[in-house]
N, C-alpha and C. Protein backbone atom coordinates (compact mmCIF):
# COMPACT_ATOMS: atom_id res chain seq x y z
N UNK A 1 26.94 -78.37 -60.74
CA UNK A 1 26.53 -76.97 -60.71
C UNK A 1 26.80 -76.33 -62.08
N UNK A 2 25.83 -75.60 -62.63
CA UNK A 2 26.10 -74.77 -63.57
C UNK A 2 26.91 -73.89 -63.82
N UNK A 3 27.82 -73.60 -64.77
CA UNK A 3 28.70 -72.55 -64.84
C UNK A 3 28.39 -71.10 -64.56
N UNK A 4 28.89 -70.21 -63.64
CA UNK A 4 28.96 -69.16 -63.31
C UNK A 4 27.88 -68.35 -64.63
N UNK A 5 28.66 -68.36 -65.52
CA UNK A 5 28.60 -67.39 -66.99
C UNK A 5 27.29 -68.02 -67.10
N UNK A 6 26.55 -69.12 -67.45
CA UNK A 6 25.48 -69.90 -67.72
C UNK A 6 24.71 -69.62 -67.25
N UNK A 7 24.46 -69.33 -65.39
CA UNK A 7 23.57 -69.18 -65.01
C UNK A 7 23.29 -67.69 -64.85
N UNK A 8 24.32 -66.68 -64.76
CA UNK A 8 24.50 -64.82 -65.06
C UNK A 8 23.60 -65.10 -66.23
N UNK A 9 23.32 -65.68 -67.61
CA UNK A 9 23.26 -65.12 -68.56
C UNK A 9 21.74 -65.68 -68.26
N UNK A 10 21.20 -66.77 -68.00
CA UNK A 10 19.83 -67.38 -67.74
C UNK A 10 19.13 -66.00 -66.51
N UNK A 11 19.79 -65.84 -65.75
CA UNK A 11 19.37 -65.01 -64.74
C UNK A 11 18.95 -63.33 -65.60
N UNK A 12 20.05 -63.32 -66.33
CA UNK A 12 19.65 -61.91 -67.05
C UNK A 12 18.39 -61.90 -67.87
N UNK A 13 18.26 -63.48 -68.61
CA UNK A 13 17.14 -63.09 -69.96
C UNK A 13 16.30 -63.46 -68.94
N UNK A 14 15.78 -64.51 -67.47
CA UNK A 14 14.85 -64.06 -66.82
C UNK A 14 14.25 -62.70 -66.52
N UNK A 15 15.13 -61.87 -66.35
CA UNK A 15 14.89 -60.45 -65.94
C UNK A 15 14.09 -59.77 -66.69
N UNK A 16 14.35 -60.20 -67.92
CA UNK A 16 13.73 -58.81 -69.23
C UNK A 16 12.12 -59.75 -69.34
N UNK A 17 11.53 -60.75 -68.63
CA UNK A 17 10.42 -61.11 -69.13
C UNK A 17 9.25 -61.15 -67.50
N UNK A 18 8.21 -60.21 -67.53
CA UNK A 18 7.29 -60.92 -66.87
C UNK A 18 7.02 -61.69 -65.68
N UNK A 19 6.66 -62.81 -66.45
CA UNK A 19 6.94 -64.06 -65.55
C UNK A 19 7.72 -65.36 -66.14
N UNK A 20 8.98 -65.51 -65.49
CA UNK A 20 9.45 -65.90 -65.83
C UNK A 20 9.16 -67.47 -66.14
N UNK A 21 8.43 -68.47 -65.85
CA UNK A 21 8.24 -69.54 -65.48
C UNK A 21 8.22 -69.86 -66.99
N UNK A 22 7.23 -68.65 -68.29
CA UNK A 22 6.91 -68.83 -69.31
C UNK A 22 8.74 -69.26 -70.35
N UNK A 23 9.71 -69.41 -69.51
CA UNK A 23 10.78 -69.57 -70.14
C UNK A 23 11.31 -71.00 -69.43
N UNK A 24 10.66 -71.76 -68.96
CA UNK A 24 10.89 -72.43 -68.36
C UNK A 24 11.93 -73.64 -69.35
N UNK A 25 11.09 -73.71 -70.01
CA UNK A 25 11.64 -74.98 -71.71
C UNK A 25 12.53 -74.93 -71.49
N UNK A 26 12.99 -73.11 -72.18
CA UNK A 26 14.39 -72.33 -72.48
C UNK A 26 15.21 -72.76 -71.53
N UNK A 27 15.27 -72.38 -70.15
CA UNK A 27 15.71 -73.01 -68.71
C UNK A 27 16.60 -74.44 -69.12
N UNK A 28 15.48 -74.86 -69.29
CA UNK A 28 15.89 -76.50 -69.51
C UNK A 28 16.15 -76.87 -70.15
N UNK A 29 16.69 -76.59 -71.52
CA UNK A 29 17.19 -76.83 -72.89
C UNK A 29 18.70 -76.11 -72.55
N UNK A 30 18.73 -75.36 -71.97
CA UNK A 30 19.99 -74.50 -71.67
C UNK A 30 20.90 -75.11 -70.58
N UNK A 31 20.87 -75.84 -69.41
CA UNK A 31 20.50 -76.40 -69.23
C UNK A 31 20.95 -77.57 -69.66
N UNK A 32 20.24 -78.44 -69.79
CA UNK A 32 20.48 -79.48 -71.12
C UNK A 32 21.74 -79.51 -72.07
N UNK A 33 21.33 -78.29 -72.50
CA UNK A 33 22.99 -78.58 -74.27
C UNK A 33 24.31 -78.61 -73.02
N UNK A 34 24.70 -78.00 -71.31
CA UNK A 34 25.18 -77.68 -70.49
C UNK A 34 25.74 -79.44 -70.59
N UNK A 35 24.76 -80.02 -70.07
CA UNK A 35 25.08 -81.45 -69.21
C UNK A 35 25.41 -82.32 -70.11
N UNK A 36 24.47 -82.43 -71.35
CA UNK A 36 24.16 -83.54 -72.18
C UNK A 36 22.78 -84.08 -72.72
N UNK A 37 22.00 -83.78 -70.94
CA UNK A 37 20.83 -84.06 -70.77
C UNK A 37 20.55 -83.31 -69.15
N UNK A 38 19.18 -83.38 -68.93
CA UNK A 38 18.47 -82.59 -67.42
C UNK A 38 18.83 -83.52 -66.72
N UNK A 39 19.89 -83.68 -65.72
CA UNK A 39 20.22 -83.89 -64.74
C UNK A 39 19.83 -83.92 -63.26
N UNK A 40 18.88 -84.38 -62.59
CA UNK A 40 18.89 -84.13 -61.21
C UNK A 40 19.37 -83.03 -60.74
N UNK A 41 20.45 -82.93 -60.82
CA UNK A 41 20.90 -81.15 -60.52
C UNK A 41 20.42 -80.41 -61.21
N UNK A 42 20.12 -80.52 -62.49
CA UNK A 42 19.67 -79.51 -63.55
C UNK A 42 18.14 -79.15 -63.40
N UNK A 43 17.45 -80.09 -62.80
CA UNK A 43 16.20 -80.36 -62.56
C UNK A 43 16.02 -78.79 -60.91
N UNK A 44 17.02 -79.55 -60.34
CA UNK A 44 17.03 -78.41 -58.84
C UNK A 44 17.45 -77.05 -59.41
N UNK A 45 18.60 -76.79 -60.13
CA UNK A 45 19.22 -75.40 -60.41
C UNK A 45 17.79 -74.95 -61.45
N UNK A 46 16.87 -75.62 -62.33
CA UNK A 46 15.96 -75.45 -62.78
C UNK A 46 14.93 -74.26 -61.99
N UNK A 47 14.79 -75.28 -60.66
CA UNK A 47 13.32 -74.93 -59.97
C UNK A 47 14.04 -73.73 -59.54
N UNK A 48 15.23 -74.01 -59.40
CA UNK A 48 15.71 -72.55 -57.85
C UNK A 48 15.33 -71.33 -58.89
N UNK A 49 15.89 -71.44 -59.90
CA UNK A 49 16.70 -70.01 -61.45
C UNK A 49 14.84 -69.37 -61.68
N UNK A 50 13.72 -70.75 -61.32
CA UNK A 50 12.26 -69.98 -62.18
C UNK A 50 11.36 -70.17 -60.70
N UNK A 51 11.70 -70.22 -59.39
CA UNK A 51 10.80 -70.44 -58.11
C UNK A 51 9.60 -70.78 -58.28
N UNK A 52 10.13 -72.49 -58.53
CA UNK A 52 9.38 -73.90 -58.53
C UNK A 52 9.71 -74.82 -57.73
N UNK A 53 9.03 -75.59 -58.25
CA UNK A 53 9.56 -76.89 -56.82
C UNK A 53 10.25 -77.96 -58.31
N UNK A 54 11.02 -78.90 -57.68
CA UNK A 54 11.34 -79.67 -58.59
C UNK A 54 10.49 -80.62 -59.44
N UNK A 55 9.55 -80.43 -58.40
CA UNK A 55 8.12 -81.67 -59.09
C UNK A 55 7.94 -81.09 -60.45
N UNK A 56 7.64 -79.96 -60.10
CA UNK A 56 7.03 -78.70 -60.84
C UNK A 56 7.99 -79.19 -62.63
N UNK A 57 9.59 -78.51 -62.12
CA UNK A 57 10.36 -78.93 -63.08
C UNK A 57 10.37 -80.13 -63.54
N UNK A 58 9.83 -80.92 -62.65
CA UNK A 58 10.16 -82.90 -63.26
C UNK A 58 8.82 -82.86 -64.26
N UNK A 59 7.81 -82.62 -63.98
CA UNK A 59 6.63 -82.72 -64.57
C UNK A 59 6.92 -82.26 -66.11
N UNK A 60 6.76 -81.04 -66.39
CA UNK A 60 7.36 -80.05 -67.22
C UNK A 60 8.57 -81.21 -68.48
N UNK A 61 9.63 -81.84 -67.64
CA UNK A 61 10.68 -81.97 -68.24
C UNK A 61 10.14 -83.42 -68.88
N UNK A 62 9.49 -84.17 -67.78
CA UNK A 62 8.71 -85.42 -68.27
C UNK A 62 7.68 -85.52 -69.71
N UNK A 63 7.34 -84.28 -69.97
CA UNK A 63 6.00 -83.85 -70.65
C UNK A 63 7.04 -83.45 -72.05
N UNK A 64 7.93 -82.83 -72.47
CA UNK A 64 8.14 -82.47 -73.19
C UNK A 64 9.61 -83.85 -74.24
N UNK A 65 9.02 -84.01 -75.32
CA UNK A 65 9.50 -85.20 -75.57
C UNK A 65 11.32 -84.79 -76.03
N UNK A 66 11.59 -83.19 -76.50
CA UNK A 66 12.96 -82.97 -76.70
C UNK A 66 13.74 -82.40 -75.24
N UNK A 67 13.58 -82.82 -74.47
CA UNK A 67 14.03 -82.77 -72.93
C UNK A 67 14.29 -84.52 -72.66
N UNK A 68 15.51 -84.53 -71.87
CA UNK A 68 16.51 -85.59 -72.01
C UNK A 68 16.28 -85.73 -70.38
N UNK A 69 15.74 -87.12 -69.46
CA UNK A 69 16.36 -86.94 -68.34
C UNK A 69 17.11 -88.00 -68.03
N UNK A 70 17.41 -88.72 -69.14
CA UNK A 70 18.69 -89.83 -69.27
C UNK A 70 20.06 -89.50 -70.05
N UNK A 71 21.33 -89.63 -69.97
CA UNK A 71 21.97 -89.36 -70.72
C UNK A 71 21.66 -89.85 -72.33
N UNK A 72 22.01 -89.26 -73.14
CA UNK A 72 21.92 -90.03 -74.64
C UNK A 72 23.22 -89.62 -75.43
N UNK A 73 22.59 -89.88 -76.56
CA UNK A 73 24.33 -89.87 -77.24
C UNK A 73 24.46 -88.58 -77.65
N UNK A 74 25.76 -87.98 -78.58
CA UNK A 74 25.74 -86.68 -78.91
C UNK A 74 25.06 -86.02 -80.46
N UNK A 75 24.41 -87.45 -80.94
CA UNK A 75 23.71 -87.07 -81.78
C UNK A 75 21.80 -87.80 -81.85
N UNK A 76 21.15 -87.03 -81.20
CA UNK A 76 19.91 -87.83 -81.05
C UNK A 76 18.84 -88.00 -82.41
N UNK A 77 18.67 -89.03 -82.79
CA UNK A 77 17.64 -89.00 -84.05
C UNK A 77 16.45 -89.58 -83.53
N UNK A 78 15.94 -88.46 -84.04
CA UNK A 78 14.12 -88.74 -83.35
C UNK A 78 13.46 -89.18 -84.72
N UNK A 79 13.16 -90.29 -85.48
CA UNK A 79 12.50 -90.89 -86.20
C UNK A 79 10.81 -90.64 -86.38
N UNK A 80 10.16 -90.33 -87.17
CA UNK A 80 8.99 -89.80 -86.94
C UNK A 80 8.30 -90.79 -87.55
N UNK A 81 7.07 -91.18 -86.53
CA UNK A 81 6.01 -92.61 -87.06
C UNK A 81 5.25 -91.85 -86.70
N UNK A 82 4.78 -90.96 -87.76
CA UNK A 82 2.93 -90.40 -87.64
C UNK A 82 2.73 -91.06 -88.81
N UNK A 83 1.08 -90.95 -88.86
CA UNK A 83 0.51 -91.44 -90.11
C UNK A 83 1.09 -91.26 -91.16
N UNK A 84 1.29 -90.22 -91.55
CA UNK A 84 2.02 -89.78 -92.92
C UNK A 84 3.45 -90.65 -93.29
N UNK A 85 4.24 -90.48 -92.02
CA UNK A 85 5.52 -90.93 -92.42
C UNK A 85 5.52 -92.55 -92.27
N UNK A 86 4.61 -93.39 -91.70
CA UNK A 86 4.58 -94.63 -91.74
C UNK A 86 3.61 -94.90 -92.86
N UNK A 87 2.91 -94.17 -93.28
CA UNK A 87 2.32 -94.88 -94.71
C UNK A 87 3.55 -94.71 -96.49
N UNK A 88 4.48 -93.62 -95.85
CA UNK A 88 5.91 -93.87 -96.32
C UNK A 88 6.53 -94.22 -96.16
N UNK A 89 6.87 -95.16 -95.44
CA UNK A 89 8.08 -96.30 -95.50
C UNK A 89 8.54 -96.59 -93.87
N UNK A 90 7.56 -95.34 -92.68
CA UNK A 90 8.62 -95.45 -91.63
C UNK A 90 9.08 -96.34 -91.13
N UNK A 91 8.47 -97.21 -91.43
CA UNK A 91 9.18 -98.90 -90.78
C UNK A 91 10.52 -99.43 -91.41
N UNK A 92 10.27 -99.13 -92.62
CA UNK A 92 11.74 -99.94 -93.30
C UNK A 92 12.69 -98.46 -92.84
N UNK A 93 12.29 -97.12 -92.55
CA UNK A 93 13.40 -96.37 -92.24
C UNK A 93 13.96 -97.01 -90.82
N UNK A 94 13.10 -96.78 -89.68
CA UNK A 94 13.29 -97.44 -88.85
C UNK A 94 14.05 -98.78 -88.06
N UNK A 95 13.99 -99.81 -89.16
CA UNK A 95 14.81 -100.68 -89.32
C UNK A 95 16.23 -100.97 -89.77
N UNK A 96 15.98 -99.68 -90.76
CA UNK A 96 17.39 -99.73 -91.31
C UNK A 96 18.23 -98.54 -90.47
N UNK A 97 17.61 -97.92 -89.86
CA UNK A 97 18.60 -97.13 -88.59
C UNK A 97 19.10 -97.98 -87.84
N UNK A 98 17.99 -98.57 -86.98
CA UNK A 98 18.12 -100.15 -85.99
C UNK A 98 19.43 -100.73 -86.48
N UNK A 99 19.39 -101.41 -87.81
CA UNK A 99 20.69 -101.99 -88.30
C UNK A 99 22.01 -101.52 -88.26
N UNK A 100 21.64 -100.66 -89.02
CA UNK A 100 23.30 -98.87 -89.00
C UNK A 100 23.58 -98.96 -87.90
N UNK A 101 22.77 -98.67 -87.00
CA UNK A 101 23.56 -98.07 -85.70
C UNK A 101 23.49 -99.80 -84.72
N UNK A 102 23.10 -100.25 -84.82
CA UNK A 102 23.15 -101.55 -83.93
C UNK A 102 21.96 -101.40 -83.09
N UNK A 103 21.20 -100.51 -82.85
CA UNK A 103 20.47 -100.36 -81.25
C UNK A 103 19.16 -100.78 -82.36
N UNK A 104 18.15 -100.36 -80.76
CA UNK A 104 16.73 -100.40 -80.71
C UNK A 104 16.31 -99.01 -80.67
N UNK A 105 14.95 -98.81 -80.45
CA UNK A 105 14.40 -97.40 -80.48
C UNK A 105 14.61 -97.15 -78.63
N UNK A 106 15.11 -96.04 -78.30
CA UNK A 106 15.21 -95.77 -76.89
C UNK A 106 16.58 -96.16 -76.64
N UNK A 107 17.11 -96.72 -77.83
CA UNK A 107 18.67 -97.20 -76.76
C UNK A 107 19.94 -95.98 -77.72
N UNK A 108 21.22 -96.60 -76.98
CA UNK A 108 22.22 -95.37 -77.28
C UNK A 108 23.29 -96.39 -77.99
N UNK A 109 23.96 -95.85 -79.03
CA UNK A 109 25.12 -96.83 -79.37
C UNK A 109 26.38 -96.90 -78.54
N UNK A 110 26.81 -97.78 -78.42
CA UNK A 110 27.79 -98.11 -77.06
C UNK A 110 29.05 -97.07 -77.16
N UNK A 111 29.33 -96.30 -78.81
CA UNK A 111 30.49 -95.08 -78.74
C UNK A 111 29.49 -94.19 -78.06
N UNK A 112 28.68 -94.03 -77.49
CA UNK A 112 27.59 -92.68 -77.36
C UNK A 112 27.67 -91.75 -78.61
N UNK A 113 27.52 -92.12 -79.79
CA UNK A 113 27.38 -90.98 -80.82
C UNK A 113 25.64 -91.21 -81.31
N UNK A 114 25.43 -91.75 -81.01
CA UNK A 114 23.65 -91.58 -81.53
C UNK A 114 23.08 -92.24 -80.25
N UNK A 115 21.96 -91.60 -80.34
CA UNK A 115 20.46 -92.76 -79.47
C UNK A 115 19.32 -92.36 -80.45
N UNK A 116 18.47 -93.28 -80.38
CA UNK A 116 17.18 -93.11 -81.41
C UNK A 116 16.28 -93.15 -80.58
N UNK A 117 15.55 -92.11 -81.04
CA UNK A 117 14.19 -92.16 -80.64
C UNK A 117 12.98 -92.10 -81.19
N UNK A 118 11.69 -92.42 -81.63
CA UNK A 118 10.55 -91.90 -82.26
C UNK A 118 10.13 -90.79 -81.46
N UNK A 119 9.32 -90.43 -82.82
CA UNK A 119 8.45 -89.39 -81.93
C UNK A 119 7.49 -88.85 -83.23
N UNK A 120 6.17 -88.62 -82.83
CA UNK A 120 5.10 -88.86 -83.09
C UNK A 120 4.90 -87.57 -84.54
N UNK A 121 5.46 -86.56 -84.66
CA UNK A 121 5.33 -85.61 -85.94
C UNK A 121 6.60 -84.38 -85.70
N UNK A 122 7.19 -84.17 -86.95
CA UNK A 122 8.14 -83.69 -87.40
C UNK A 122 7.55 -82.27 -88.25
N UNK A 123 6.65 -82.16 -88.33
CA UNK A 123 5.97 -81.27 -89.66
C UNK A 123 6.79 -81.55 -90.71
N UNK A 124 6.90 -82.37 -90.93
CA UNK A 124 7.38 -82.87 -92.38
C UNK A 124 6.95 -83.38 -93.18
N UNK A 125 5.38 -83.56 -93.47
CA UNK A 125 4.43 -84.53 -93.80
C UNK A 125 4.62 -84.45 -95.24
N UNK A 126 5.01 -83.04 -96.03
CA UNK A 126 5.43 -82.94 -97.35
C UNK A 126 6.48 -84.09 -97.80
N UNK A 127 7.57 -84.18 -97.06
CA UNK A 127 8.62 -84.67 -97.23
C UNK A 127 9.51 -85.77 -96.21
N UNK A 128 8.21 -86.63 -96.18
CA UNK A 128 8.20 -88.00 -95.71
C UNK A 128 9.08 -89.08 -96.28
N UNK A 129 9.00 -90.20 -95.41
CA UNK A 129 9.37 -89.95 -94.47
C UNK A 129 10.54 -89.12 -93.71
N UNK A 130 10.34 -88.57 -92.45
CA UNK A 130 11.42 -88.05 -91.50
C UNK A 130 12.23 -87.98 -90.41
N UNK A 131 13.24 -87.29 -89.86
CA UNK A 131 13.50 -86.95 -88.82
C UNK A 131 14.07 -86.40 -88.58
N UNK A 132 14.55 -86.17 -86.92
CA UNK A 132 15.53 -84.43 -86.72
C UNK A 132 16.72 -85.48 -86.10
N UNK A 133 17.84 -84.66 -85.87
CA UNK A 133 19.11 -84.93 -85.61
C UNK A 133 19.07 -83.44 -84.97
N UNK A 134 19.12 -83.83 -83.47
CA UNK A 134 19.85 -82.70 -82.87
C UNK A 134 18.90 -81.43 -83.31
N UNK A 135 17.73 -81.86 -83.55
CA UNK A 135 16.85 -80.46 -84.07
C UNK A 135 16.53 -79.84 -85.36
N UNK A 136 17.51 -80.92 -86.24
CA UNK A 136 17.77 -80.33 -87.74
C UNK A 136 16.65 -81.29 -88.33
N UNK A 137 16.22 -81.13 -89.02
CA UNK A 137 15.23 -81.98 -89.96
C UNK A 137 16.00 -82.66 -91.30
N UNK A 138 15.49 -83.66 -91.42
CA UNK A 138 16.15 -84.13 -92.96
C UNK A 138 14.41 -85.06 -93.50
N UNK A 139 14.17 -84.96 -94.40
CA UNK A 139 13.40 -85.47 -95.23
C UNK A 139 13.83 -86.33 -96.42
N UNK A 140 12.38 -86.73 -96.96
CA UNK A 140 12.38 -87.79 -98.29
C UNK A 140 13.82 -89.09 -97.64
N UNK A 141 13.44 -89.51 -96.78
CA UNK A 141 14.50 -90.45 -96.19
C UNK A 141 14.85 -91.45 -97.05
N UNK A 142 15.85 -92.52 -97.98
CA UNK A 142 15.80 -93.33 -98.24
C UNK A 142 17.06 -93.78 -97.74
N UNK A 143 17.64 -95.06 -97.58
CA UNK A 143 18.59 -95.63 -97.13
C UNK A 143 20.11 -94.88 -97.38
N UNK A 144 19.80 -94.59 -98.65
CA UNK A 144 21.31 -94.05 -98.64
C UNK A 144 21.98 -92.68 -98.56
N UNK A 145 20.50 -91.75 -98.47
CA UNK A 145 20.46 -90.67 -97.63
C UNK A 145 21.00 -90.41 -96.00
N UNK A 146 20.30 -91.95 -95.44
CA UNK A 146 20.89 -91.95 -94.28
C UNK A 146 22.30 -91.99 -94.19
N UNK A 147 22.31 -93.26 -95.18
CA UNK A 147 24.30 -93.02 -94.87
C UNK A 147 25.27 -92.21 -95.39
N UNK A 148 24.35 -91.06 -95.86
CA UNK A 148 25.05 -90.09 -96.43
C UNK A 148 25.38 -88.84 -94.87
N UNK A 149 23.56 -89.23 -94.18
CA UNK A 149 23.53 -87.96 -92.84
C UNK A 149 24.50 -88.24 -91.56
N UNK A 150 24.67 -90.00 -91.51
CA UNK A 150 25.60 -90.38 -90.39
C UNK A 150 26.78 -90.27 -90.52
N UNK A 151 27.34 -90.54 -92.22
CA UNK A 151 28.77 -90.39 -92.33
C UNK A 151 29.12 -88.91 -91.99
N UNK A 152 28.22 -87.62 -92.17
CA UNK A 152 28.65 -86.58 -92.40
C UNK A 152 28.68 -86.18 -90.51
N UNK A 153 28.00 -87.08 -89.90
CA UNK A 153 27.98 -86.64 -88.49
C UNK A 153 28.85 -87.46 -88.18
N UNK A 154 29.63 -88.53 -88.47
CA UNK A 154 30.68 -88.86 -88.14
C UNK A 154 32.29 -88.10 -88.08
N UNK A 155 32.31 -87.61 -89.47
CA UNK A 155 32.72 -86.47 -89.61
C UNK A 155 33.10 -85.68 -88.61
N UNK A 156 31.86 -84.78 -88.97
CA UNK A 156 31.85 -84.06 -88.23
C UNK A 156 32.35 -84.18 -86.42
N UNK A 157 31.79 -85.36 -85.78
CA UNK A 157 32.44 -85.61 -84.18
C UNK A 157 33.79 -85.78 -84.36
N UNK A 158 34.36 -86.29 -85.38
CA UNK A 158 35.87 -86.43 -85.23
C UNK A 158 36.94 -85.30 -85.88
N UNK A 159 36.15 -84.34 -86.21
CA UNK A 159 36.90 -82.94 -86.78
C UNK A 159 36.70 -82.23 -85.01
N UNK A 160 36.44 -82.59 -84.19
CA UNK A 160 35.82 -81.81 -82.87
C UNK A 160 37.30 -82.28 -81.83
């Protein structure tokens, strides 16, 4: 169940809009940063908070590629293979994440501090290849950029 305060405050910014359903994302991203990822429960407290059915919410949560309905790690890198960024290197970026972190694309590293994922455009096409971490963008990727972005998120989880 969602925290008291969490769902008061979701319930309030429902209020000030319309129809609410158009906040649905929001819902579920909120939500989300809550659990880790959309949860089965999160999916139900979803439908109840915007009066949907859960399908409704599963559909929705299925469709949108930064919506989580598996756990992942606490830092997700979404790797971007559009045209642009694979006619820049995305494969050797790709690989050399694969290596760093030990996994595959879709999997989680066994501390849970990363899972990788692709995903199809970043608007970063200037500053290829790319990807987001947790939503942040980093560009012009080269190898030792990366191990400049993981050490600093390493860091960072162990100052926490």
């Amino acid at each position: 169940m969602i925290p008291k305060k969490l769902k008061e405050s979701l319930i309030e910014r429902l209020g000030h809009v319309e129809h609410p359903r158009e906040l649905a994302v929001d819902v579920m991203f909120a939500i989300q940063d809550h659990y880790g990822y959309l949860t089965d429960e999160g999916v139900m407290e979803t439908a109840q908070l915007l009066d949907m059915s859960p399908l409704e919410v599963e559909q929705l949560a299925t469709f949108y590629t930064f919506i989580y309905r598996e756990p992942v790690g606490n830092y997700v890198i979404h790797v971007c293979d559009s045209v642009i960024c694979w006619m820049d290197g995305y494969e050797s970026i790709k690989e050399y994440l694969c290596q760093k972190l030990g996994i595959q694309p879709g999997e989680t590293t066994l501390d849970k501090m990363f899972t990788l994922l692709p995903v199809c455009c970043v608007g970063y096409c200037d500053r290829s290849p790319a990807m987001l971490i947790n939503r942040k963008v980093y560009g012009n990727l080269t190898a030792v950029k990366i191990d400049e972005i993981l050490e600093k998120l390493k860091i960072k989880a162990s100052d926490r």
